[in-house]
Protein backbone atom coordinates (compact mmCIF):
# COMPACT_ATOMS: atom_id res chain seq x y z
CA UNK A 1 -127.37 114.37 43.68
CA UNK A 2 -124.41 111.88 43.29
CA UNK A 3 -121.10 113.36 42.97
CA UNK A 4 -119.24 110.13 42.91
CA UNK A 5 -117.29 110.35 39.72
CA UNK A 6 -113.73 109.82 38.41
CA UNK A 7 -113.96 113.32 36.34
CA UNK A 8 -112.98 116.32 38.00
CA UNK A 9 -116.04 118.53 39.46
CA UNK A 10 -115.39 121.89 38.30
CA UNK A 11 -116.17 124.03 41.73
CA UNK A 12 -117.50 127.41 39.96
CA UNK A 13 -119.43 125.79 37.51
CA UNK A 14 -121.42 123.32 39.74
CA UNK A 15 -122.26 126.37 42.80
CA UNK A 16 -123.25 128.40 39.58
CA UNK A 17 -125.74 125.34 37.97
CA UNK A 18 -126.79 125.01 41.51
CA UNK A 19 -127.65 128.21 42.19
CA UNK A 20 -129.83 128.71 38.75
CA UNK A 21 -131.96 125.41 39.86
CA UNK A 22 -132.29 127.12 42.96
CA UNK A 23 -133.62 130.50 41.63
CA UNK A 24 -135.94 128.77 39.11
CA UNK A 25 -137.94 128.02 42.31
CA UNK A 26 -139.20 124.67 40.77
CA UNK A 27 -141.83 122.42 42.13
CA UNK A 28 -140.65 119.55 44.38
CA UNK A 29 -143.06 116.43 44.89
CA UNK A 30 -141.91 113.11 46.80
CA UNK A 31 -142.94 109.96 45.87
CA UNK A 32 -141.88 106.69 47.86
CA UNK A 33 -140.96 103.03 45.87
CA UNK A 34 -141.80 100.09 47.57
CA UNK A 35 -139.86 97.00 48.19
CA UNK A 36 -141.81 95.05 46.03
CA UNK A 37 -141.47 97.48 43.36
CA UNK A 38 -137.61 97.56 43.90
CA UNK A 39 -136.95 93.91 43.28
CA UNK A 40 -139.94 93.86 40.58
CA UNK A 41 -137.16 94.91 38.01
């Protein structure tokens, strides 16, 4: 998550958003990018 922004972060509503990701209990899966992939673009 990146919270660097210039708009204000609204406290309630982002621990309540937070919390219903949380409860949907989704699937997490890591995947890793290579350096050669990075400066592919």
């Amino acid at each position: 998550m990146d919270f660097a922004t210039v708009e204000l972060i609204e406290r309630e509503e982002l621990e309540t958003r937070l919390r219903e990701l949380i409860r949907g209990a989704h699937s997490v899966a890591t995947e890793w990018i290579t350096d050669q992939c990075l400066t592919a673009v």
